[in-house]
C-alpha atoms as a PDB file:
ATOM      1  CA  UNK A   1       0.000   0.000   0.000  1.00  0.00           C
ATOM      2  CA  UNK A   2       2.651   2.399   0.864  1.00  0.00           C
ATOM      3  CA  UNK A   3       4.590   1.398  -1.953  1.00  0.00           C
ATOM      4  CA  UNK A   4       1.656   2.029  -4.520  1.00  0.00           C
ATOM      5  CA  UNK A   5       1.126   5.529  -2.511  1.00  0.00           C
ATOM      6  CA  UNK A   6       4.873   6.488  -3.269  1.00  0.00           C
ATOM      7  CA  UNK A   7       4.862   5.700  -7.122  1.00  0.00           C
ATOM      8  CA  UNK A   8       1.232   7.585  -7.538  1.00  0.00           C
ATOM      9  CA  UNK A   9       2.779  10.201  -5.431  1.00  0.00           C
ATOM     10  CA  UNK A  10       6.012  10.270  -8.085  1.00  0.00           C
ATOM     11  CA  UNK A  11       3.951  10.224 -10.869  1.00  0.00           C
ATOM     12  CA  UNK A  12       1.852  12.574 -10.108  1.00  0.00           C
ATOM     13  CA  UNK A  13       4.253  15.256  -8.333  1.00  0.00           C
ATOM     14  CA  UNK A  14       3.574  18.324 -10.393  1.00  0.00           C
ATOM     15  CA  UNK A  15      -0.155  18.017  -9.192  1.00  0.00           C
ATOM     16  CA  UNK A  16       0.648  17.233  -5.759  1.00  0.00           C
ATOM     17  CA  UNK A  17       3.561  20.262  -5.658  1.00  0.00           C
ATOM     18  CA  UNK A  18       0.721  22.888  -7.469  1.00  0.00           C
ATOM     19  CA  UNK A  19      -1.802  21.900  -4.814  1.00  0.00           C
ATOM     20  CA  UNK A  20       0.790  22.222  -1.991  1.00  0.00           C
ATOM     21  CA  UNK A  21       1.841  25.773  -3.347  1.00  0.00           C
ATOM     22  CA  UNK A  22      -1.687  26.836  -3.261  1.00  0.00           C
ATOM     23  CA  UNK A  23      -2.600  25.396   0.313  1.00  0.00           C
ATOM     24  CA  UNK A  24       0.653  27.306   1.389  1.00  0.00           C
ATOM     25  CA  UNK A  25      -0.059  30.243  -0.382  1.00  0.00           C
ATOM     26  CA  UNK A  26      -3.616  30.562   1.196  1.00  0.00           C
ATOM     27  CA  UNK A  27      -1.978  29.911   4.644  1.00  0.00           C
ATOM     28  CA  UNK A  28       0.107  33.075   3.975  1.00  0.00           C
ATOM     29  CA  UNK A  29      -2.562  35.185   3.036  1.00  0.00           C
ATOM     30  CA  UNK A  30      -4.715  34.369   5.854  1.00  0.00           C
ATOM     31  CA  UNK A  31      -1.742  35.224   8.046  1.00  0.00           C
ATOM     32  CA  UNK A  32      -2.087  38.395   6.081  1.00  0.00           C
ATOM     33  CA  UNK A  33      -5.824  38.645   6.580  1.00  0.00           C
ATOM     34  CA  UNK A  34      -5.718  39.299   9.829  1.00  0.00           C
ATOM     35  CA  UNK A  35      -3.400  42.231   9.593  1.00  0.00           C
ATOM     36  CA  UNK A  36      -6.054  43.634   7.603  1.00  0.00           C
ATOM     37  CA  UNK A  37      -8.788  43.537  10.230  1.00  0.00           C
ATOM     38  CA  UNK A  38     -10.667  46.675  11.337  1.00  0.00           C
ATOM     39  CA  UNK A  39     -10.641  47.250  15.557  1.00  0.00           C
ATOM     40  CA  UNK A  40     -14.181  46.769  15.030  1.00  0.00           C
ATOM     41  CA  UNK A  41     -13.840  43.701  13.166  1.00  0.00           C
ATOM     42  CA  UNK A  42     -11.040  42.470  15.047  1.00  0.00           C
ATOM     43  CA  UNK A  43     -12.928  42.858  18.532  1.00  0.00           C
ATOM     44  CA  UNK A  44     -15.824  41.067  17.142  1.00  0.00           C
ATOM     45  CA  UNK A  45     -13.828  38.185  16.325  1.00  0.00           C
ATOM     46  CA  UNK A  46     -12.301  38.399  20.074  1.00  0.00           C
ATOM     47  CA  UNK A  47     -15.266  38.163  21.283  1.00  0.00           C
ATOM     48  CA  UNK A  48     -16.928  35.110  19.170  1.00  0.00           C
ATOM     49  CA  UNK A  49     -13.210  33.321  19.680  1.00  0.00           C
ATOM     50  CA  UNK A  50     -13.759  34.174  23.402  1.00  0.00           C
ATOM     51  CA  UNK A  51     -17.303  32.772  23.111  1.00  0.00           C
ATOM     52  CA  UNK A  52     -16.679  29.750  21.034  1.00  0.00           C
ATOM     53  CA  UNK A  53     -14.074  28.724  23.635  1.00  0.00           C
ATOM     54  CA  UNK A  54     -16.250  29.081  26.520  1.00  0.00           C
ATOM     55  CA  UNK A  55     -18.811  27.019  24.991  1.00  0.00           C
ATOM     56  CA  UNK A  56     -16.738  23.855  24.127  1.00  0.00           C
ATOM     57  CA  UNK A  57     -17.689  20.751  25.781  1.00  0.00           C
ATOM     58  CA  UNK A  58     -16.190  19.506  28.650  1.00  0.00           C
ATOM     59  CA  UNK A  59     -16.421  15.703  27.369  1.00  0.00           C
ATOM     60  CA  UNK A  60     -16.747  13.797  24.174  1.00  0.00           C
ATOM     61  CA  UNK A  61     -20.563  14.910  23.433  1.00  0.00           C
ATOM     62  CA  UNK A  62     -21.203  12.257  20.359  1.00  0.00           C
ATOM     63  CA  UNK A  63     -23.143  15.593  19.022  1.00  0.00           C
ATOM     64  CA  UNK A  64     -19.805  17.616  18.789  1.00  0.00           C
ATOM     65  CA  UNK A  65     -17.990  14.630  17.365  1.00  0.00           C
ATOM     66  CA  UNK A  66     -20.555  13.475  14.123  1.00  0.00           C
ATOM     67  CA  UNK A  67     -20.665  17.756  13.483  1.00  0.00           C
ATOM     68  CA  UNK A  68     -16.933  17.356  13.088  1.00  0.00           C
ATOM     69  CA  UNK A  69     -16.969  14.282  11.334  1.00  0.00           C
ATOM     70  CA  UNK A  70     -19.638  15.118   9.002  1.00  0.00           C
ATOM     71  CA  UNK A  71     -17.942  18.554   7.699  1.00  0.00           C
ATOM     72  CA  UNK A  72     -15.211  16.179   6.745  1.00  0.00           C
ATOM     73  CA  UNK A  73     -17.102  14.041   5.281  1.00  0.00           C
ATOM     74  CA  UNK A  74     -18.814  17.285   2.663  1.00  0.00           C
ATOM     75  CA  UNK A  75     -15.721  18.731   1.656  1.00  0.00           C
ATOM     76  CA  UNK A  76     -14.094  15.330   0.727  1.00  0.00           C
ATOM     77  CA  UNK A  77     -17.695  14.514  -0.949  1.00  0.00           C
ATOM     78  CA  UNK A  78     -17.689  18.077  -2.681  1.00  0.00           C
ATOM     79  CA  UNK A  79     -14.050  17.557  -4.113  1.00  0.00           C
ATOM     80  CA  UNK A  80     -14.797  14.087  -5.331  1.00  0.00           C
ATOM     81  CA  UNK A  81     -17.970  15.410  -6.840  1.00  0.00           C
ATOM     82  CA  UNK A  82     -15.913  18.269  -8.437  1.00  0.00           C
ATOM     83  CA  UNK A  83     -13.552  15.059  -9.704  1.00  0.00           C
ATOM     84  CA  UNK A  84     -16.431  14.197 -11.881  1.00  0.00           C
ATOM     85  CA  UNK A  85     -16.476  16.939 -14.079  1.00  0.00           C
ATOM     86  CA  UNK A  86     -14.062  18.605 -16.967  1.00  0.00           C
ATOM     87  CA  UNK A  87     -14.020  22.285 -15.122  1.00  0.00           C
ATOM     88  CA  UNK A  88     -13.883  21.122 -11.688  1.00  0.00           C
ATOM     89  CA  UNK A  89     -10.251  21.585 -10.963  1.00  0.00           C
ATOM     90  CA  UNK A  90     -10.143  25.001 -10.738  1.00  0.00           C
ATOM     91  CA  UNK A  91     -12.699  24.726  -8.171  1.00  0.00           C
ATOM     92  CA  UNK A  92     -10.667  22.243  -6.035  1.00  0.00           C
ATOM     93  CA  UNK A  93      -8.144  24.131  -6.628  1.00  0.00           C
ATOM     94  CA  UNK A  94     -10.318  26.834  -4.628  1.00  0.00           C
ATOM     95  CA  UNK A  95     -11.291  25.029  -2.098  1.00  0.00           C
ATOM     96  CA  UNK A  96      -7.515  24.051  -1.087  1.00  0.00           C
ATOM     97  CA  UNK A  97      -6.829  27.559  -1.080  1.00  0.00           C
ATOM     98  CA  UNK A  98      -9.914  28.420   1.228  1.00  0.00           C
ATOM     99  CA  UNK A  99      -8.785  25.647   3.399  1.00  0.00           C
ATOM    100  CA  UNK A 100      -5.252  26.835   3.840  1.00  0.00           C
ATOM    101  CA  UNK A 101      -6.528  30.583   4.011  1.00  0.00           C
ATOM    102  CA  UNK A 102      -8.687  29.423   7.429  1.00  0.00           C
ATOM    103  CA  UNK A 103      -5.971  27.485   8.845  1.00  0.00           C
ATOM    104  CA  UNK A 104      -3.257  30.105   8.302  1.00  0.00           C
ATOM    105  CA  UNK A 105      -6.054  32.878   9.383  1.00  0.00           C
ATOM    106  CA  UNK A 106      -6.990  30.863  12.309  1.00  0.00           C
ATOM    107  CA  UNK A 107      -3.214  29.876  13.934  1.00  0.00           C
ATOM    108  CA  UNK A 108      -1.968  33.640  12.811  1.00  0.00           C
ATOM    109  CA  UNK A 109      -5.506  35.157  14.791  1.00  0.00           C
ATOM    110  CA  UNK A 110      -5.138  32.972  17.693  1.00  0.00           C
ATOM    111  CA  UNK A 111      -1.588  33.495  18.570  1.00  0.00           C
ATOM    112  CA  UNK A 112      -1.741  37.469  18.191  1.00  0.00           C
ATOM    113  CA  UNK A 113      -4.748  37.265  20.807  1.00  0.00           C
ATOM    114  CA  UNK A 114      -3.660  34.674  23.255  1.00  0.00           C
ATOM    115  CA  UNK A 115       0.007  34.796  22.855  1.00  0.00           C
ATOM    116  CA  UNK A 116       1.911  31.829  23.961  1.00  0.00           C
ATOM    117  CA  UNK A 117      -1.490  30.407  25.460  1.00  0.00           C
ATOM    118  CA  UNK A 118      -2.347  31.009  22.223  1.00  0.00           C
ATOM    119  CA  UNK A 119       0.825  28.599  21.016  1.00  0.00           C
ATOM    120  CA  UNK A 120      -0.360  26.101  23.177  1.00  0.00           C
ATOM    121  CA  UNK A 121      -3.937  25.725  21.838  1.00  0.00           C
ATOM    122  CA  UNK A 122      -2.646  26.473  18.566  1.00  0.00           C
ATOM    123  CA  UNK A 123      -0.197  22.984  19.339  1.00  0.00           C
ATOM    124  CA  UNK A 124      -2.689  20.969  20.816  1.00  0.00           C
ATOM    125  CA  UNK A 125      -6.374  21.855  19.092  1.00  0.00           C
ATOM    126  CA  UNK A 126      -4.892  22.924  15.411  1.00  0.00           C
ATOM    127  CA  UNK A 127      -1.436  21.529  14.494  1.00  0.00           C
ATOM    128  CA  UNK A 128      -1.481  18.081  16.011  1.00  0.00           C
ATOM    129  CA  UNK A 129      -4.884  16.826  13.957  1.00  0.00           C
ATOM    130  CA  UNK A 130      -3.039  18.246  10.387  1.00  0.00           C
ATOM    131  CA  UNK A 131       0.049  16.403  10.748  1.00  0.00           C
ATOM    132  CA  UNK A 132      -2.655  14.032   9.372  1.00  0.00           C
ATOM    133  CA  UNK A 133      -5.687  16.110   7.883  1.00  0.00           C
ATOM    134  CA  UNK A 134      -3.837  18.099   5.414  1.00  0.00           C
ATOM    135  CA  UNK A 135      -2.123  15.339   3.408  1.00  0.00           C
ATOM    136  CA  UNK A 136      -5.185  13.635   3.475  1.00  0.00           C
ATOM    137  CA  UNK A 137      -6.885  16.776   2.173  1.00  0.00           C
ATOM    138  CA  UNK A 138      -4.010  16.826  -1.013  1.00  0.00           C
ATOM    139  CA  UNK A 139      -4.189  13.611  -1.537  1.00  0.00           C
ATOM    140  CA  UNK A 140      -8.115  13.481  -1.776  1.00  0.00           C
ATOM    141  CA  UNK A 141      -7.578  16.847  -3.973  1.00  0.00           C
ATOM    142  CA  UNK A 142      -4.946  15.186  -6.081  1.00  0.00           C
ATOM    143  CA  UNK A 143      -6.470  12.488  -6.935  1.00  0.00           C
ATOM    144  CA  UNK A 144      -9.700  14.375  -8.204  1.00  0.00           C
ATOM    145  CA  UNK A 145      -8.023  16.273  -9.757  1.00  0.00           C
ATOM    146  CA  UNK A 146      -6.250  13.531 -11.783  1.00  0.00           C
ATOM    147  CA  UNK A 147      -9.394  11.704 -12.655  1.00  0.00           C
ATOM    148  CA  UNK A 148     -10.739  15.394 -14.279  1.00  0.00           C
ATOM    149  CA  UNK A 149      -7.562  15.671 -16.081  1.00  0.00           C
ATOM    150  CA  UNK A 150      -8.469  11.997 -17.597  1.00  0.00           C
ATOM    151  CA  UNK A 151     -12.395  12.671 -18.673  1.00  0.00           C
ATOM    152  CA  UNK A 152     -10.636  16.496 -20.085  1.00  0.00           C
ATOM    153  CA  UNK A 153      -8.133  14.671 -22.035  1.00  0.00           C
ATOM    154  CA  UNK A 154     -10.723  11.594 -23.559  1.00  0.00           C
ATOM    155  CA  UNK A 155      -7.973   9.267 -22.691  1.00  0.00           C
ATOM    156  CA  UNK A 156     -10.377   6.337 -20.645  1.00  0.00           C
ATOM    157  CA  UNK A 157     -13.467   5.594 -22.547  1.00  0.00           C
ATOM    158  CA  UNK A 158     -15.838   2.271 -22.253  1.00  0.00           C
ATOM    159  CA  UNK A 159     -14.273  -0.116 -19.910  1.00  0.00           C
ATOM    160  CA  UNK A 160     -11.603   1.684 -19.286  1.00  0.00           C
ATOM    161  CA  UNK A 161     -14.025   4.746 -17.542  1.00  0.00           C
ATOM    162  CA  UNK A 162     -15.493   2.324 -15.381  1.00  0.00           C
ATOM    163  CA  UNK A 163     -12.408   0.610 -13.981  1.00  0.00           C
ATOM    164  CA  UNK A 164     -10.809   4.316 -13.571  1.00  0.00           C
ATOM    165  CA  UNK A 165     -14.282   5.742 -11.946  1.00  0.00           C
ATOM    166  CA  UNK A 166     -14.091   2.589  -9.637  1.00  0.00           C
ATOM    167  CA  UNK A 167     -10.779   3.259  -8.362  1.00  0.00           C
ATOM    168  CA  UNK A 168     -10.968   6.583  -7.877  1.00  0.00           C
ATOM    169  CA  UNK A 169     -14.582   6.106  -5.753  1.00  0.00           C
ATOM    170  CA  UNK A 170     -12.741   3.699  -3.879  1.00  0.00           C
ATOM    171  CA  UNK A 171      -9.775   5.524  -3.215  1.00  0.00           C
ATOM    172  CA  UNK A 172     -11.937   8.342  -2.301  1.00  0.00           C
ATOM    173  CA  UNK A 173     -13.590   6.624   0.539  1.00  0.00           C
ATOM    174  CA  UNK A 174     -10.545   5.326   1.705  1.00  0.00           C
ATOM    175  CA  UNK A 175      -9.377   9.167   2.207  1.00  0.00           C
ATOM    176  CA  UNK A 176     -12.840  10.184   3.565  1.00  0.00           C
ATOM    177  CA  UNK A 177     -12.537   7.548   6.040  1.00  0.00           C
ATOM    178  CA  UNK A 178      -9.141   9.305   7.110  1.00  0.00           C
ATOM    179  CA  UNK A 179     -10.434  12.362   7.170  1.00  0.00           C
ATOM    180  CA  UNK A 180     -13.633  11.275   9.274  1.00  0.00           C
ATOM    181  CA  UNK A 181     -10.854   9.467  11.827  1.00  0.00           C
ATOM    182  CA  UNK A 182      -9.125  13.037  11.867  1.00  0.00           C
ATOM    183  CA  UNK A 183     -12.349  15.060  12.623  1.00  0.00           C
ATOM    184  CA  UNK A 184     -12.996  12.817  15.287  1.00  0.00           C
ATOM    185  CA  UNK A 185      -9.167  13.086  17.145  1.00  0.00           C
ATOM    186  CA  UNK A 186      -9.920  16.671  16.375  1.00  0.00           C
ATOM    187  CA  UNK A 187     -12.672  16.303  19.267  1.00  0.00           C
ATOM    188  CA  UNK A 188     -10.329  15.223  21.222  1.00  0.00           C
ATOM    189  CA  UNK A 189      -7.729  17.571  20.787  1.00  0.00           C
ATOM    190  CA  UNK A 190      -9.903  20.492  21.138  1.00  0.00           C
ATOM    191  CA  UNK A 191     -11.056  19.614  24.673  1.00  0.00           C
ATOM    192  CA  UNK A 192      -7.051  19.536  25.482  1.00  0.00           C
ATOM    193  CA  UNK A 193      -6.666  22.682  24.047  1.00  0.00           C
ATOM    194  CA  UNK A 194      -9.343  24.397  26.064  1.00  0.00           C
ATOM    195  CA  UNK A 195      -8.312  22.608  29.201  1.00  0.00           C
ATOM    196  CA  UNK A 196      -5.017  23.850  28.519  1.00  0.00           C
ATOM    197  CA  UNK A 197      -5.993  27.257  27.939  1.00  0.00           C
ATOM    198  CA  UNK A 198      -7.929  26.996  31.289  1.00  0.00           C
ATOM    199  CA  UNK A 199      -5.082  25.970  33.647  1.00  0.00           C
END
């Protein structure tokens, strides 16, 4: 399994490099975004941060934990649906960008209002789940990507369509079942973030 991972991975690498450069770009410009922010604007979002953070669970509610899991779930169902089509790339390429625009907004907002406490939550809530979620989210990306490039370039036709649409379905749900796993520990990893933000 690995091995077959490493040789799509090498055949593939300008896809997987063009996705990375956009999920890193939109982490830089949400670092930028929040430079950007009004007082007024910037208070508001103090406040809702504040609020959001006060309003966590103090356990595993199973509630908290399918909401997680089930935003997973629509993004990697929206970028396989994208998959399907001629024009979606651009769009997933979009929605990696969106993704990496929150994440760099959130870490860069978070650590300008709670300073190292900030770090800390940052660490625990944020970082540890993407060591995981993010090359799950490329991969899932990158291989929709691929099977658009294949339906835009007539190359698979009859057979050939089906055997490619059923390995990219299954490969799909492979990821999604990743990425469900990661929304859960993200449940997890947000109640030690707010207990460590607490202490």
């Amino acid at each position: 399994m690995r091995r077959l991972l490493k040789e799509h991975i090498l055949q593939y690498w300008v896809i997987y490099l063009t996705l990375t450069g956009v999920y890193l770009a939109g982490i830089v410009f949400g670092a930028i975004g929040v430079g950007a922010l009004s007082g007024t604007e910037s208070t508001q979002l103090i406040q809702f941060l504040d609020k959001l953070l006060t309003s966590q669970p103090t356990n595993l509610d199973s509630s908290f934990l399918m909401q997680l899991a089930r935003e997973q779930f629509i993004i990697m169902a929206g970028i396989w649906l994208l998959g399907l089509t001629v024009i979606g790339t651009p769009l997933i390429y979009l929605i990696i960008f969106i993704r990496g625009f929150v994440f760099g907004f959130t870490i860069s907002f978070i650590i300008g209002v709670k300073g190292l406490w900030g770090l800390g939550l940052i660490l625990i809530s944020v970082l540890l789940p993407a060591v995981a979620g993010i090359p799950l989210l490329l991969l899932g990306a990158g291989i929709a990507t691929i099977f658009s490039f294949l339906l835009l370039r007539g190359k698979t036709a009859g057979e050939s369509l089906r055997r490619e649409f059923f390995y990219y379905s299954l490969a799909t749900i492979i990821i999604s079942l990743g990425s469900i796993a990661v929304g859960l520990s993200q449940g997890y990893f947000s109640l030690l973030g707010v207990k460590f933000l607490n202490l």
